[in-house]
Every structure is written in C-alpha cells, then in structure tokens.
N, C-alpha and C. Protein backbone atom coordinates (compact mmCIF):
# COMPACT_ATOMS: atom_id res chain seq x y z
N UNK A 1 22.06 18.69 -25.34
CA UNK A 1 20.97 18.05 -26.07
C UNK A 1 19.82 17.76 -25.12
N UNK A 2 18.77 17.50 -25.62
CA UNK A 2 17.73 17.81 -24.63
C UNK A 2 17.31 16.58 -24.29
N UNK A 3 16.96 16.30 -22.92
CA UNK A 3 16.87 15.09 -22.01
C UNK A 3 15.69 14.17 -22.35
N UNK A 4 16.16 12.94 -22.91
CA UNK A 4 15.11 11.96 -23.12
C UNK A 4 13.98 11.74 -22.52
N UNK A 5 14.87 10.85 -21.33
CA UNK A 5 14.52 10.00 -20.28
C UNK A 5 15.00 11.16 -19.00
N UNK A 6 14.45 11.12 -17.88
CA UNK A 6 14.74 11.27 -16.54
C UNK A 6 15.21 10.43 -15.96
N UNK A 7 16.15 10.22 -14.88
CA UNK A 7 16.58 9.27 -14.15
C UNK A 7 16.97 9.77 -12.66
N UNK A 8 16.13 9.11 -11.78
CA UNK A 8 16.13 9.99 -10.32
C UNK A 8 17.65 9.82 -9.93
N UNK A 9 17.86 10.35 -8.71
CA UNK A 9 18.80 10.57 -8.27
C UNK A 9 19.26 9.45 -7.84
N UNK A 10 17.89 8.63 -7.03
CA UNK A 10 18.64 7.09 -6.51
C UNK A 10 18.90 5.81 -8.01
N UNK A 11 18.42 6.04 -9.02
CA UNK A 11 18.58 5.75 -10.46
C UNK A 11 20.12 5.77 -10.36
N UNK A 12 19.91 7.12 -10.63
CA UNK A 12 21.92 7.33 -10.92
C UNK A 12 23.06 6.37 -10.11
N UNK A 13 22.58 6.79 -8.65
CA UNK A 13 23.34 6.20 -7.84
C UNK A 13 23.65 4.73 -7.52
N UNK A 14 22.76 4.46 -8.11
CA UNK A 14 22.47 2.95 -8.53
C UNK A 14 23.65 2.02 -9.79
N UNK A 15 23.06 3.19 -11.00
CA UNK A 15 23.70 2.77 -12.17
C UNK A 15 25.34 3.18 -11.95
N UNK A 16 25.56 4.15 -11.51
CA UNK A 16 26.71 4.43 -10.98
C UNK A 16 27.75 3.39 -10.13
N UNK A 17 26.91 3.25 -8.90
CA UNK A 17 27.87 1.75 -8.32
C UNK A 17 28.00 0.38 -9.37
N UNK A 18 27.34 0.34 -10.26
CA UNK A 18 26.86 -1.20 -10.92
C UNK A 18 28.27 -0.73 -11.79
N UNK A 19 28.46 0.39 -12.40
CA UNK A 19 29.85 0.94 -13.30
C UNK A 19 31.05 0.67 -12.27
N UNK A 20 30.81 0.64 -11.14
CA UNK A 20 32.05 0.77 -10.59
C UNK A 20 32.54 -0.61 -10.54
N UNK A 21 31.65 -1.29 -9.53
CA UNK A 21 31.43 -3.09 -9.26
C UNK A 21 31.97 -3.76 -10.99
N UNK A 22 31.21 -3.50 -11.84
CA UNK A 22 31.88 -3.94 -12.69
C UNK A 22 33.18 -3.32 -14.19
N UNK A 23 33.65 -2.52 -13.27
CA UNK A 23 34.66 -1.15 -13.79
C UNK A 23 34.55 -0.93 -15.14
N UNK A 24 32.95 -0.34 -15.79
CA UNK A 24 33.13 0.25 -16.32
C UNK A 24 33.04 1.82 -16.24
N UNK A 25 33.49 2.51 -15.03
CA UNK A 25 33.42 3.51 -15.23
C UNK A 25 33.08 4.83 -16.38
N UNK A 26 33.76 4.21 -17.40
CA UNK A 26 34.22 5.15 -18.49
C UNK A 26 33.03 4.89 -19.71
N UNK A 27 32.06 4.35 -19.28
CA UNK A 27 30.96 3.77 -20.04
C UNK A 27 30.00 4.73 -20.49
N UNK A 28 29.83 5.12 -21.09
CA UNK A 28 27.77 5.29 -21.23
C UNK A 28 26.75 4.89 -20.72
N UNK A 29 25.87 5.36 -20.04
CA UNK A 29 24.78 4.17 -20.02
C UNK A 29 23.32 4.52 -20.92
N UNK A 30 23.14 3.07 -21.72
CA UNK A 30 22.47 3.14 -22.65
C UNK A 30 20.70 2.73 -22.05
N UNK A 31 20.02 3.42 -22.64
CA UNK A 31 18.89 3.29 -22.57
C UNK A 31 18.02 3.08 -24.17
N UNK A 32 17.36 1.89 -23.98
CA UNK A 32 16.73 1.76 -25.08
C UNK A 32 15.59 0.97 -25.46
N UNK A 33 15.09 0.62 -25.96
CA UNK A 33 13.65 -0.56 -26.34
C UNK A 33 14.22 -1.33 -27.69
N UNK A 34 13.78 -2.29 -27.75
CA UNK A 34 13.63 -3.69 -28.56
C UNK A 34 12.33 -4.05 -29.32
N UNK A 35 12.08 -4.61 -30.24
CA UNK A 35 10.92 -5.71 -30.24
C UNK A 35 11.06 -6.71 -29.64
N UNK A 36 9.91 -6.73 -29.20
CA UNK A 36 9.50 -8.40 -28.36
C UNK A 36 9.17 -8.57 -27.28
N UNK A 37 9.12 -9.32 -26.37
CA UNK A 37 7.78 -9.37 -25.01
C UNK A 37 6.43 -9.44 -25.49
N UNK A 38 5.72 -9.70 -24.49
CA UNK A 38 4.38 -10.05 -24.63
C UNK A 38 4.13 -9.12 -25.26
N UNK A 39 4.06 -7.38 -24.94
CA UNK A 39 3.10 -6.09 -25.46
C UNK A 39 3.49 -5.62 -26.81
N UNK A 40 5.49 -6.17 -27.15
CA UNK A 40 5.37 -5.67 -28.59
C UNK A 40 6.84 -5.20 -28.65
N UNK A 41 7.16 -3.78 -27.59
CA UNK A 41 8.01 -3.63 -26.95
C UNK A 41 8.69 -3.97 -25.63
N UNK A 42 9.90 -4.24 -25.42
CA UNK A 42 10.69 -4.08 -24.50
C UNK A 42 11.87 -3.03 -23.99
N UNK A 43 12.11 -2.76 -22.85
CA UNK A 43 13.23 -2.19 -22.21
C UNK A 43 14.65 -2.41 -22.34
N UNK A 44 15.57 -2.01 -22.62
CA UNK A 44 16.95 -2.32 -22.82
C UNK A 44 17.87 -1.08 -22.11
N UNK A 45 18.35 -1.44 -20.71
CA UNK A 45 19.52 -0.49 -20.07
C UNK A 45 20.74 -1.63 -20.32
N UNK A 46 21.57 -0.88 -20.48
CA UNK A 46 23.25 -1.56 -19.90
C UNK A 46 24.19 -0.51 -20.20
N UNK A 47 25.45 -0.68 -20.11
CA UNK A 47 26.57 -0.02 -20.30
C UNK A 47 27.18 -0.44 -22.12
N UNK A 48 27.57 0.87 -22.92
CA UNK A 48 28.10 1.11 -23.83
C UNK A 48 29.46 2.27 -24.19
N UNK A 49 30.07 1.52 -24.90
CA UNK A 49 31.49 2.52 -24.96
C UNK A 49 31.34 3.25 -26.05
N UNK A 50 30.36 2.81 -27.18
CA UNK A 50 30.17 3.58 -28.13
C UNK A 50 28.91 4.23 -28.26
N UNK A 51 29.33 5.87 -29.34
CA UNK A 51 28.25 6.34 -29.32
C UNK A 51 28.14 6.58 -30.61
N UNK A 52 26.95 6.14 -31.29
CA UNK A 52 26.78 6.32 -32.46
C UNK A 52 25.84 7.72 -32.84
N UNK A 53 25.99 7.68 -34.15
CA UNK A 53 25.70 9.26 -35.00
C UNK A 53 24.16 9.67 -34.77
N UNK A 54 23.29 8.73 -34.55
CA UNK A 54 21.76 9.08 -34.29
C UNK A 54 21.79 9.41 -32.69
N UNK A 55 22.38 8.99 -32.52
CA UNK A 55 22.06 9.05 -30.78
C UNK A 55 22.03 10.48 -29.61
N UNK A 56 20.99 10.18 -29.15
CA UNK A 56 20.95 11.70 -27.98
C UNK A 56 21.34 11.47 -26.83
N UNK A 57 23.03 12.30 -26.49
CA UNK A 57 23.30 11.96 -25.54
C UNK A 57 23.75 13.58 -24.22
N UNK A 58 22.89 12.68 -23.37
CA UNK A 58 23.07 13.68 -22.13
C UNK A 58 23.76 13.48 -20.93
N UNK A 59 23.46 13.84 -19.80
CA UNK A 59 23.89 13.94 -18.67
C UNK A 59 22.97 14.41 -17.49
N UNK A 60 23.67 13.22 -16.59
CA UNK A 60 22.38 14.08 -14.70
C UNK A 60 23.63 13.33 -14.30
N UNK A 61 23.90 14.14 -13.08
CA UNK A 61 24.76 13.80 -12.39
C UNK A 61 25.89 13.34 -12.39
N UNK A 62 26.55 13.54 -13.92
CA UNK A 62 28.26 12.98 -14.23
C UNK A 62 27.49 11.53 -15.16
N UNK A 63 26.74 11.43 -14.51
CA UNK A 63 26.16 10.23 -16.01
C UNK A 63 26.02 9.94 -16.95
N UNK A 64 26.75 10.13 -18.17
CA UNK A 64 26.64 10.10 -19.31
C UNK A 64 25.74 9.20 -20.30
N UNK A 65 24.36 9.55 -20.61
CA UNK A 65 23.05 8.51 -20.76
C UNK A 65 23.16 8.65 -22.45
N UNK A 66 22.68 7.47 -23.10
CA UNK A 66 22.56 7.72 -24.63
C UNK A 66 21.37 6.56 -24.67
N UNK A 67 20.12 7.69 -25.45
CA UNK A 67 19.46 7.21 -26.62
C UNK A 67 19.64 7.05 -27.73
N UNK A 68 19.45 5.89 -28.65
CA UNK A 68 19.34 5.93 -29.63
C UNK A 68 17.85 6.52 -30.31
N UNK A 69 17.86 7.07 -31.55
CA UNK A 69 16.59 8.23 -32.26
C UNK A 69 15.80 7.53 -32.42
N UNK A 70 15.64 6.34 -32.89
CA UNK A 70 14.63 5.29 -32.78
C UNK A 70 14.02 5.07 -31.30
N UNK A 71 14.71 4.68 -30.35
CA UNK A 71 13.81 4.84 -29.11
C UNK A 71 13.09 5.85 -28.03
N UNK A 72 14.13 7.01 -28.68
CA UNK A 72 13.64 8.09 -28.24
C UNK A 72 12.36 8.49 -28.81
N UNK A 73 11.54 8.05 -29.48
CA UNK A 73 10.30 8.17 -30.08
C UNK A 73 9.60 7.63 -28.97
N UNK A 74 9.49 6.85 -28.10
CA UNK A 74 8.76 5.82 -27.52
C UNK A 74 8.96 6.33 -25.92
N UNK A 75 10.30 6.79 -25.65
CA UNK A 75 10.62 7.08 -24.57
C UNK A 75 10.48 8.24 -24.09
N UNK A 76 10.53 9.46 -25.28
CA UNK A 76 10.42 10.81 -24.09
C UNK A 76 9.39 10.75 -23.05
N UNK A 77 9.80 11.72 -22.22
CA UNK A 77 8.98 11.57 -20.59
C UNK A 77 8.97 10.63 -19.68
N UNK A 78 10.02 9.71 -20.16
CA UNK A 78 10.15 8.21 -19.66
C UNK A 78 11.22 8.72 -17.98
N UNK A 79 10.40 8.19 -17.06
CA UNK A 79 11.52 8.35 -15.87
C UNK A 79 11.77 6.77 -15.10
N UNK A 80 13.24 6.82 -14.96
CA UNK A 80 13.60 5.42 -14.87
C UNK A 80 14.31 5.85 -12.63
N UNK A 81 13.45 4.72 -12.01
CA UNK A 81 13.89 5.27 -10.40
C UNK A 81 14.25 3.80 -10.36
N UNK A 82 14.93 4.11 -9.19
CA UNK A 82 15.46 2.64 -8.63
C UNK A 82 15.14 2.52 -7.03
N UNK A 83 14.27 1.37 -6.69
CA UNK A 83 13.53 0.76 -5.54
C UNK A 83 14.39 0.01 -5.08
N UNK A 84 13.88 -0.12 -3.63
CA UNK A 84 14.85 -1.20 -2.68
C UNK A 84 13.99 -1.34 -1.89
N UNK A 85 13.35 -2.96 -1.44
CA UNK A 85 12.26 -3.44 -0.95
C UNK A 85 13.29 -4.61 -0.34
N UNK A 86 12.21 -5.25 0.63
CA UNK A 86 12.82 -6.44 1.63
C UNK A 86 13.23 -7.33 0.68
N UNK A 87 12.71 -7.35 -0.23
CA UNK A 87 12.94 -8.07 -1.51
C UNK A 87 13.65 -8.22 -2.38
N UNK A 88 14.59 -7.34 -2.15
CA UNK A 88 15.64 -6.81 -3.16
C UNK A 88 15.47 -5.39 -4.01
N UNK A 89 16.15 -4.81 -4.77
CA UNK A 89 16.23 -3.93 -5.26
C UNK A 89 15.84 -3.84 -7.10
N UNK A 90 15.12 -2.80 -7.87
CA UNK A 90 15.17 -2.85 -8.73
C UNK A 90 14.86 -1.69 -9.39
N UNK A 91 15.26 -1.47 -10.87
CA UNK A 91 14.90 -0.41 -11.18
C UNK A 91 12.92 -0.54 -11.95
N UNK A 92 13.00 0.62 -12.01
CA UNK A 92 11.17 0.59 -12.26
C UNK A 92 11.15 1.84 -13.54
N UNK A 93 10.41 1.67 -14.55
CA UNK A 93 9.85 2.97 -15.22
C UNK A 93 9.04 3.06 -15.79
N UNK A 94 8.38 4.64 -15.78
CA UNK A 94 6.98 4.96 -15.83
C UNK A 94 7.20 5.82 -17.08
N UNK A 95 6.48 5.37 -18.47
CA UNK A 95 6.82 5.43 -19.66
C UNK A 95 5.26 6.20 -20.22
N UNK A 96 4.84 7.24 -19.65
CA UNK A 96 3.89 7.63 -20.50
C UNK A 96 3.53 7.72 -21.04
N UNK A 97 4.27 7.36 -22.42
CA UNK A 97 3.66 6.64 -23.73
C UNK A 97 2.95 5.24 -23.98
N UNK A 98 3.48 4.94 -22.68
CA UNK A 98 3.04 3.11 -23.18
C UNK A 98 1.48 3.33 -22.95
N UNK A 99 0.57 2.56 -23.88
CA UNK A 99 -0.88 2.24 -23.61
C UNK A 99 -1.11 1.21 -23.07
N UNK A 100 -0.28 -0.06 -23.24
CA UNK A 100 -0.46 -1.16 -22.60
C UNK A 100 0.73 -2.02 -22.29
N UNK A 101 0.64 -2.43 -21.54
CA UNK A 101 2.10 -3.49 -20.80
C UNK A 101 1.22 -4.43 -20.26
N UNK A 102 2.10 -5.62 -20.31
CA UNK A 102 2.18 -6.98 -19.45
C UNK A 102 2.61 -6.45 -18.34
N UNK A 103 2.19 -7.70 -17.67
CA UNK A 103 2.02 -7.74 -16.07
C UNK A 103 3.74 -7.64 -15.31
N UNK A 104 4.27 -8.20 -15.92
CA UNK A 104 6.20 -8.14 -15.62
C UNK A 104 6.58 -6.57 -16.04
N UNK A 105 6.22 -5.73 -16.73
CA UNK A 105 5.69 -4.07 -16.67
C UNK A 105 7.36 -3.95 -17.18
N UNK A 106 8.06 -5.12 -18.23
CA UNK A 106 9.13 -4.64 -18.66
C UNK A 106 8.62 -4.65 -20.49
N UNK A 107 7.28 -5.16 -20.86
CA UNK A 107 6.66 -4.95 -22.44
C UNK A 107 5.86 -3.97 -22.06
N UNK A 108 5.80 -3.45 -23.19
CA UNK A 108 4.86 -2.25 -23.57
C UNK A 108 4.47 -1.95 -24.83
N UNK A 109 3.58 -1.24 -25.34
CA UNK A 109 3.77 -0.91 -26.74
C UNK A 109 2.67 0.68 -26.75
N UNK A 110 3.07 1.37 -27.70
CA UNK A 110 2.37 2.77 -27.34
C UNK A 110 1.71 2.99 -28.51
N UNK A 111 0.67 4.26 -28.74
CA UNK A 111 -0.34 4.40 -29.65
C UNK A 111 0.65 4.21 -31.48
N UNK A 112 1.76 4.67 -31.36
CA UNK A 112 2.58 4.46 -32.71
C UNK A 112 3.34 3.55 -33.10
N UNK A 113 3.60 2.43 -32.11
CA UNK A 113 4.32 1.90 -32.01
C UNK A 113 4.11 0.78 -31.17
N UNK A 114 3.93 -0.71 -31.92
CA UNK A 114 3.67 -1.73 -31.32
C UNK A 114 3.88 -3.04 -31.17
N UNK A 115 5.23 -2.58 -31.66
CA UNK A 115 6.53 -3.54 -31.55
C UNK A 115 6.39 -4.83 -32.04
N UNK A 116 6.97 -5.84 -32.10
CA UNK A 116 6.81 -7.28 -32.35
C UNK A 116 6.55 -8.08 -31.03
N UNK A 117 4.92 -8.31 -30.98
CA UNK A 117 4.60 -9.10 -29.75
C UNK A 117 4.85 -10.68 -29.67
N UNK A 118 5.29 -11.25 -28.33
CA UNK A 118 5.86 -12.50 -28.50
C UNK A 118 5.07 -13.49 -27.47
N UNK A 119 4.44 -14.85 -27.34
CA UNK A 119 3.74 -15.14 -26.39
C UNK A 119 5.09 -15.31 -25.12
N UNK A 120 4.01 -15.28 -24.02
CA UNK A 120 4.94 -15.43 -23.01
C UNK A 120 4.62 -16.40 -22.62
C-alpha cells in the first residue's frame, strides 16, 4: 500500500527502541491527527495492536506504520525525523500540507481542513 508518511531512518530507530523499552514489540505504530490545539489540528504517534478496516498500512524498515483514511488526507508527504540536541531528543515533522501552525509546531491546520481550534 502506498506510503503515507515518511519516516527517516533515525525516526525508525528511535520508535523502534521506545517498542522495545516498553515491550511492545509486536505493535504498530500509529500515526495520526486529532482536533484541537491552538491551529485546529494536532499530531497523534503511539503504539497500536489493532488495525482497523480504513487504515493504510505500511512498512520502512520492519516497522509496521498505520494511518488511519481520515488522516491520511492531511498527512501525505508528511516526513516524521527524530533530533537529538544537548537538550534532549525529539521527534519533529514537516507536514506540507499544513498552512499554519502554532509556535509548539505540534497544531496545524491545512487549506481543507481546519480542525477544531482551542485557546492555548
């Protein structure tokens, strides 16, 4: 099935140890958006065991990633990398759909789609 989201290599390797540390190995990892945040939309990663009937699910690197069809509207071209600064580590993504985001760059909302905005 054809690839949502991108997820770099240090992404993977990332989400990968976080499966191990907390053994879910055998997981999914889900990628998705919400309403709410300042811009409308928000970001939603974690681990899932289920995969439901709308959902597009792929693979990079033994990773087994699932969108749901609803967010995959918002997300294609979306690439999700993971940083490591003196500061700690985090993941980051650059969502070419979004037109506008808050400053915390985890709301967004794009020309079709403009989620339920919430004050911050």
């Amino acid at each position: 099935m054809e690839q949502i989201v991108l997820l770099t290599e240090k992404a993977v390797k990332q989400v990968k140890q976080m499966m191990k540390e907390s053994g879910e190995e055998n997981a999914y990892f889900r990628v998705g958006v919400y309403g709410g945040g300042c811009s409308g939309l928000s970001y939603a990663m974690g681990f899932d065991h289920n995969k439901r009937e709308d959902d597009h699910e792929f693979e990079k690197d033994g990773l087994r990633i699932l969108v749901d069809k609803e967010s995959a509207l918002v997300l294609k071209g979306t690439t999700i990398d993971y940083e490591q600064g003196a500061m700690g580590g985090g993941f980051t993504i650059h969502n070419p759909n979004a037109i506008a985001s808050c400053g915390c760059g985890s709301s967004f909302r794009t020309a079709t789609h403009a989620g339920t905005p919430e004050e911050c």
